[in-house]
Protein backbone atom coordinates (compact mmCIF):
# COMPACT_ATOMS: atom_id res chain seq x y z
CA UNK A 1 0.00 0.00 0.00
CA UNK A 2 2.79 2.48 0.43
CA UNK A 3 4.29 1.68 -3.20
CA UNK A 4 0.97 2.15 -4.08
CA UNK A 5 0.69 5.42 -2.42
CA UNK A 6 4.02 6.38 -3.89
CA UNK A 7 2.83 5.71 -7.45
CA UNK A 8 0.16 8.42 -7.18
CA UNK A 9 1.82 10.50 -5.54
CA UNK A 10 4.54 10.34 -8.75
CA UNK A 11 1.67 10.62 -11.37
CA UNK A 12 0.08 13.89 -9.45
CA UNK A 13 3.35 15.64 -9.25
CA UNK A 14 4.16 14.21 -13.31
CA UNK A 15 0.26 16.31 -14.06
CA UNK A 16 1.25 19.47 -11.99
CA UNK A 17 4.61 19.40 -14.11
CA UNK A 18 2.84 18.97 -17.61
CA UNK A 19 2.56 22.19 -19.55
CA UNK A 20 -1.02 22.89 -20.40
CA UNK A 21 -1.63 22.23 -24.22
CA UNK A 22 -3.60 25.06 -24.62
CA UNK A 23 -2.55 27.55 -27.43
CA UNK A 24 -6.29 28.88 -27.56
CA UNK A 25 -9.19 29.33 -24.95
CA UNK A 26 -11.72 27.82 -27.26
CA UNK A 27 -9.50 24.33 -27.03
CA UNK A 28 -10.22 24.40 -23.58
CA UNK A 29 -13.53 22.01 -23.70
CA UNK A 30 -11.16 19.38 -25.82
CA UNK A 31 -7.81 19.57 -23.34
CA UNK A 32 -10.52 18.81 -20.11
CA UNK A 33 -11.61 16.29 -21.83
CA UNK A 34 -8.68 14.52 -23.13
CA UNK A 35 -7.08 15.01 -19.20
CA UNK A 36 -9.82 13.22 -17.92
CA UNK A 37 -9.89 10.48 -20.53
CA UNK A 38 -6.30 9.62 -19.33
CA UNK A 39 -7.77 10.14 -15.63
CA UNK A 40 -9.90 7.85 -16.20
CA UNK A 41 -7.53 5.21 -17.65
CA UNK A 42 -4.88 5.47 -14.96
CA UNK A 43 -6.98 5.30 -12.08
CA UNK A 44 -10.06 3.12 -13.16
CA UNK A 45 -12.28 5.69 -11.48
CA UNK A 46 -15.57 6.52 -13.72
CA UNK A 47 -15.32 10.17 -14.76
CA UNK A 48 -16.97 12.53 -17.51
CA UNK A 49 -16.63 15.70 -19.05
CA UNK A 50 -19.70 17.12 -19.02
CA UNK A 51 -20.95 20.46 -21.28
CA UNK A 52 -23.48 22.48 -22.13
CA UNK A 53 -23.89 25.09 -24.64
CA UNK A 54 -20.82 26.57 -26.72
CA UNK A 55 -17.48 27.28 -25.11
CA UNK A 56 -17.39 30.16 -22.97
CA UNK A 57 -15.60 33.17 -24.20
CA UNK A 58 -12.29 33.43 -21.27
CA UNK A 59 -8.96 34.88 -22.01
CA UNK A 60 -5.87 32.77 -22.60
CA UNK A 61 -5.28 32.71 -19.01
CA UNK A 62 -8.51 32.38 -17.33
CA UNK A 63 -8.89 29.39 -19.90
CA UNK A 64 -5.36 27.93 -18.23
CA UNK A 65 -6.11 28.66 -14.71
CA UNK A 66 -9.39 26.59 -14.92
CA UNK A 67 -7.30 23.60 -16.23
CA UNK A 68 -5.27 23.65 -13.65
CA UNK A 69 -8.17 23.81 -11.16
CA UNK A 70 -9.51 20.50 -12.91
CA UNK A 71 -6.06 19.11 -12.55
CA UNK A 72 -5.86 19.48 -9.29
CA UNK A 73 -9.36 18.49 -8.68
CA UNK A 74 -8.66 15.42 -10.29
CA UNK A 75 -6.00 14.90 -7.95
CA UNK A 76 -7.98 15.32 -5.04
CA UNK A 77 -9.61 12.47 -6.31
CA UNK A 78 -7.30 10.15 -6.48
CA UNK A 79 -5.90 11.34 -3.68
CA UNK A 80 -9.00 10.79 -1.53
């Protein structure tokens, strides 16, 4: 269990680390949803993006600071 522990541990720090892939705010509905694809795959745990309506009009960096809010929601998950 502490290996274990270890592991995610790793893999939150390795999503904190990765540069957001976001060159545009209206990508921003298609890089949540790719990061919780591969949530999804790596830790088995049933998650969906779910929208409504067209994309939101943010700037560049309103657009990145609400991916990183879903990142580290998504590793309060885990986490918990």
């Amino acid at each position: 269990s502490l290996l274990r522990a270890e592991v995610v541990s790793l893999r939150e720090l390795m999503q904190q680390l990765q540069p957001v892939d976001l060159d545009a705010p209206h990508q921003i509905g298609d890089v949540l949803a790719s990061m919780i694809d591969r949530f999804r795959r790596d830790t088995g745990i049933a998650a969906t993006l779910a929208r409504r309506g067209a994309v939101p009009d943010l700037p560049l960096r309103a657009a990145h600071e609400v991916v990183r809010i879903v990142q580290e929601a998504l590793a309060n998950v885990r986490k918990h």
